[in-house]
Protein backbone atom coordinates (compact mmCIF):
# COMPACT_ATOMS: atom_id res chain seq x y z
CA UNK A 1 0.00 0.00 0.00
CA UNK A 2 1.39 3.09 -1.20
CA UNK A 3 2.77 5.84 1.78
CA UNK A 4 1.34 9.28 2.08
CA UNK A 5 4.85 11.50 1.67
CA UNK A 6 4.63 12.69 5.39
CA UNK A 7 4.97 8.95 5.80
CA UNK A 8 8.38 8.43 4.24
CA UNK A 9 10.08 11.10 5.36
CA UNK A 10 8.80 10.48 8.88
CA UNK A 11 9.84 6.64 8.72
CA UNK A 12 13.31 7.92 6.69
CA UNK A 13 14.08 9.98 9.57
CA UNK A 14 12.81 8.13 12.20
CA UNK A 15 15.19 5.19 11.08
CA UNK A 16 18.15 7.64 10.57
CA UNK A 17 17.85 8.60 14.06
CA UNK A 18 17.31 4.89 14.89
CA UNK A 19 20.37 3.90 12.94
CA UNK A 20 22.81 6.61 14.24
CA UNK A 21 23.06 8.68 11.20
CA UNK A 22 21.62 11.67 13.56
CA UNK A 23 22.94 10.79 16.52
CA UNK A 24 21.40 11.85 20.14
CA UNK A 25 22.02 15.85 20.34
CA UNK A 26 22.59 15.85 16.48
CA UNK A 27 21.08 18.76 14.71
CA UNK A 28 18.69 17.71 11.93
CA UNK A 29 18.87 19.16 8.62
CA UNK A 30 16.99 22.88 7.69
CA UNK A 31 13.35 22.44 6.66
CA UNK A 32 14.64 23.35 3.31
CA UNK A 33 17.31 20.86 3.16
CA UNK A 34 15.18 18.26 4.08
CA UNK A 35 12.24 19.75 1.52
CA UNK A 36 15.23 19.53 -1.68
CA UNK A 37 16.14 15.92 -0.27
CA UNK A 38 12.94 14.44 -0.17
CA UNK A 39 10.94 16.97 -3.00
CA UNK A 40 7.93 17.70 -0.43
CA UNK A 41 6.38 20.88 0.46
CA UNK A 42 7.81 22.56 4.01
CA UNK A 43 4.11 21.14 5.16
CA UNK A 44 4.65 17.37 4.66
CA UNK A 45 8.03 18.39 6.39
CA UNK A 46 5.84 20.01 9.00
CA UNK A 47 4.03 17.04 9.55
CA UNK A 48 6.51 14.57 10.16
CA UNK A 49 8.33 16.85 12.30
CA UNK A 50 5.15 17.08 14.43
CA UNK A 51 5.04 13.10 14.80
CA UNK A 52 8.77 12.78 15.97
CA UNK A 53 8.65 15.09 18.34
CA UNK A 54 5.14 13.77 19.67
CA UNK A 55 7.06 10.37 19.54
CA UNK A 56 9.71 11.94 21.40
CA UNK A 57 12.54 11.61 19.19
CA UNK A 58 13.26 14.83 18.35
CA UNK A 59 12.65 18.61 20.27
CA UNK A 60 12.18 22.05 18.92
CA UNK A 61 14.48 24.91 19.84
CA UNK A 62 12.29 27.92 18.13
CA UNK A 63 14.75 30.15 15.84
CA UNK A 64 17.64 27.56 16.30
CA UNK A 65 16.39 24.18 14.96
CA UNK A 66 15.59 20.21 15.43
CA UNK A 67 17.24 18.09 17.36
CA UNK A 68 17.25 14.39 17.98
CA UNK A 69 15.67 14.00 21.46
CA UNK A 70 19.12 12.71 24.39
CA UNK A 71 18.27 9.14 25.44
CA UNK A 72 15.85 9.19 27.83
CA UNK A 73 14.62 12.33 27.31
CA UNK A 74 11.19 13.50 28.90
């Protein structure tokens, strides 16, 4: 069954956080870095960014980025 694209990218980055590529305390890419990568709008970026941080694997510093959630994290 074919994957809304809020879908893959969440899953993509979900499993790159999983997998080490962006470690704990890693900065994730720009909104438009991840926009080019994947060729989404900045609102299916939006929407996966709201799922991993409601999952708890990534938190929002407003102005200054994304960043994968420390182990443990609250």
């Amino acid at each position: 069954m074919p994957k809304y694209p809020y879908e893959v990218v969440t899953d993509t980055i979900r499993q790159r956080i999983q997998d080490g590529t962006y470690p704990p305390g890693s900065k994730l890419p720009s909104r438009a870095e991840l926009c080019a990568e994947f060729g989404v709008s900045d609102i299916v970026i939006g929407s996966a960014m709201r799922i991993l941080k409601a999952e708890r694997l990534t938190e929002t510093l407003p102005g200054v980025g994304v960043y994968v959630a420390e182990a443990g994290a609250p």
